[in-house]
Protein backbone atom coordinates (compact mmCIF):
# COMPACT_ATOMS: atom_id res chain seq x y z
CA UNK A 1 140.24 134.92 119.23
CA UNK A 2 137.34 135.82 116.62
CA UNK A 3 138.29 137.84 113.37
CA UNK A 4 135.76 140.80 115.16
CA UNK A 5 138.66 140.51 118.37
CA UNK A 6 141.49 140.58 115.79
CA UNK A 7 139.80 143.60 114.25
CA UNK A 8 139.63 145.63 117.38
CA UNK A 9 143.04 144.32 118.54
CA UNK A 10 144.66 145.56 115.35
CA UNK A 11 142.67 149.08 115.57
CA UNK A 12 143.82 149.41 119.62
CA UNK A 13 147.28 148.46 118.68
CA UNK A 14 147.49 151.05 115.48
CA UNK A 15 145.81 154.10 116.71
CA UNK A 16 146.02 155.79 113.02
CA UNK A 17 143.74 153.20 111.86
CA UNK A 18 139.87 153.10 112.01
CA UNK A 19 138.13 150.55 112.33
CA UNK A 20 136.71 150.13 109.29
CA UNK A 21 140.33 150.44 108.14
CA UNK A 22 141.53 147.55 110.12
CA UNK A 23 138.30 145.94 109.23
CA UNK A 24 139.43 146.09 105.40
CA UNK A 25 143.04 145.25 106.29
CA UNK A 26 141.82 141.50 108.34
CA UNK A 27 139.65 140.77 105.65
CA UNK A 28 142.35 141.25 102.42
CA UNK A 29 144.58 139.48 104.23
CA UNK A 30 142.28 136.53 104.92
CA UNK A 31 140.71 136.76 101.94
CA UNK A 32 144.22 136.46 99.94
CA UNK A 33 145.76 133.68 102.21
CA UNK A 34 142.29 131.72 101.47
CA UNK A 35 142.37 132.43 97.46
CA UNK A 36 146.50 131.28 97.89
CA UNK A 37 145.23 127.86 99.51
CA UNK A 38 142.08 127.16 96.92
CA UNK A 39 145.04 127.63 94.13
CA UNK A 40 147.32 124.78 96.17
CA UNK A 41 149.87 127.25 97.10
CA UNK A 42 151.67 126.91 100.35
CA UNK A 43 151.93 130.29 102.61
CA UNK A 44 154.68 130.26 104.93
CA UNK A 45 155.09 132.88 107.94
CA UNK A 46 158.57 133.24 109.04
CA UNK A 47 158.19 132.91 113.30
CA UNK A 48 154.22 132.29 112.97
CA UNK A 49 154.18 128.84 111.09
CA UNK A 50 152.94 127.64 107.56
CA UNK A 51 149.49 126.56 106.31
CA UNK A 52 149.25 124.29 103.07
CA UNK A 53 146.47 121.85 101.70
CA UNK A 54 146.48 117.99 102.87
CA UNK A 55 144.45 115.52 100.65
CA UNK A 56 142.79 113.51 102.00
CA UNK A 57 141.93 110.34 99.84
CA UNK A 58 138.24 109.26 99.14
CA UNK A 59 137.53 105.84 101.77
CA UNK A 60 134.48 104.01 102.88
CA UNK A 61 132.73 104.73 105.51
CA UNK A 62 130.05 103.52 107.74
CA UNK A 63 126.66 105.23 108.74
CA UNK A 64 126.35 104.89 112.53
CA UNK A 65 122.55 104.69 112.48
CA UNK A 66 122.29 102.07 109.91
CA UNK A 67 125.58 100.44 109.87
CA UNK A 68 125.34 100.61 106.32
CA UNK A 69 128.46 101.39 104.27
CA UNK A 70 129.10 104.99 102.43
CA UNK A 71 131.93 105.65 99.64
CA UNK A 72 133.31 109.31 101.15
CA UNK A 73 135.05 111.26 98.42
CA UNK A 74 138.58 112.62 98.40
CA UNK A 75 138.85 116.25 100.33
CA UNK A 76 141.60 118.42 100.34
CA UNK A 77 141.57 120.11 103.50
CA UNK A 78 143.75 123.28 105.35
CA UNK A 79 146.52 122.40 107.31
CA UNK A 80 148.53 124.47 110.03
CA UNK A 81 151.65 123.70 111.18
CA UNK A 82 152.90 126.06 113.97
CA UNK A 83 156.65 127.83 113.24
CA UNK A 84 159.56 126.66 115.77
CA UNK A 85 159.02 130.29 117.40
CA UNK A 86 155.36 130.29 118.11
CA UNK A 87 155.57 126.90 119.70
CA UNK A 88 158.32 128.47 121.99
CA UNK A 89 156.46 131.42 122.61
CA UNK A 90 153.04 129.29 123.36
CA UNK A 91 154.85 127.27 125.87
CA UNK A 92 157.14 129.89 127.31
CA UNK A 93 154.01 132.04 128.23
CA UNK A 94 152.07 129.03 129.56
CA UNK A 95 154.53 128.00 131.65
CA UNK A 96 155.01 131.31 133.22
CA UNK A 97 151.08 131.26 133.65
CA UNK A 98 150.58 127.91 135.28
CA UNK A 99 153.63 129.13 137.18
CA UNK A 100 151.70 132.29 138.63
CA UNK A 101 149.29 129.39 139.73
CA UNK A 102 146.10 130.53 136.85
CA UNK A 103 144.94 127.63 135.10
């Protein structure tokens, strides 16, 4: 699913939105979860799951065309862990879907 999909799912789904409404609404949203994450804080969704930052320290690594050896920094990068719910849900529904005999 695309942020455009999510806009026009959230727009079907509320019909007293517009879209440029729901367009505003995804992009706050986003916009504050990604502004939470840049300050290190850790956002937790109660039945969705929890993102928070992983560091990742700096290592050496190796060019593949020249074999020649390259210092990569440290990165602090997004992490997702899925809630006990949606991991439930996800295999509940695929289950009943593979079970239908779609792959």
């Amino acid at each position: 699913m695309t942020r455009s999909d999510l806009v026009e799912e959230l727009a079907a789904r509320f019909s007293q939105l517009t879209h440029r409404d729901a367009e505003y609404a995804v992009k706050t949203i986003l916009d504050a979860m990604g502004d939470a994450l840049v300050r290190g804080h850790r956002i937790e969704i109660r039945g969705f799951g929890s993102f928070s930052i992983n560091r990742r320290p700096p290592r050496m690594g190796r060019n593949p065309r020249s074999g020649e050896s390259v210092h990569i920094p440290e990165k602090r990068v997004p992490h997702f862990k899925p809630g006990k719910a949606l991991r439930e849900a996800v295999d509940q529904r695929t289950a009943e879907i593979q079970a239908q005999g779609k792959p």
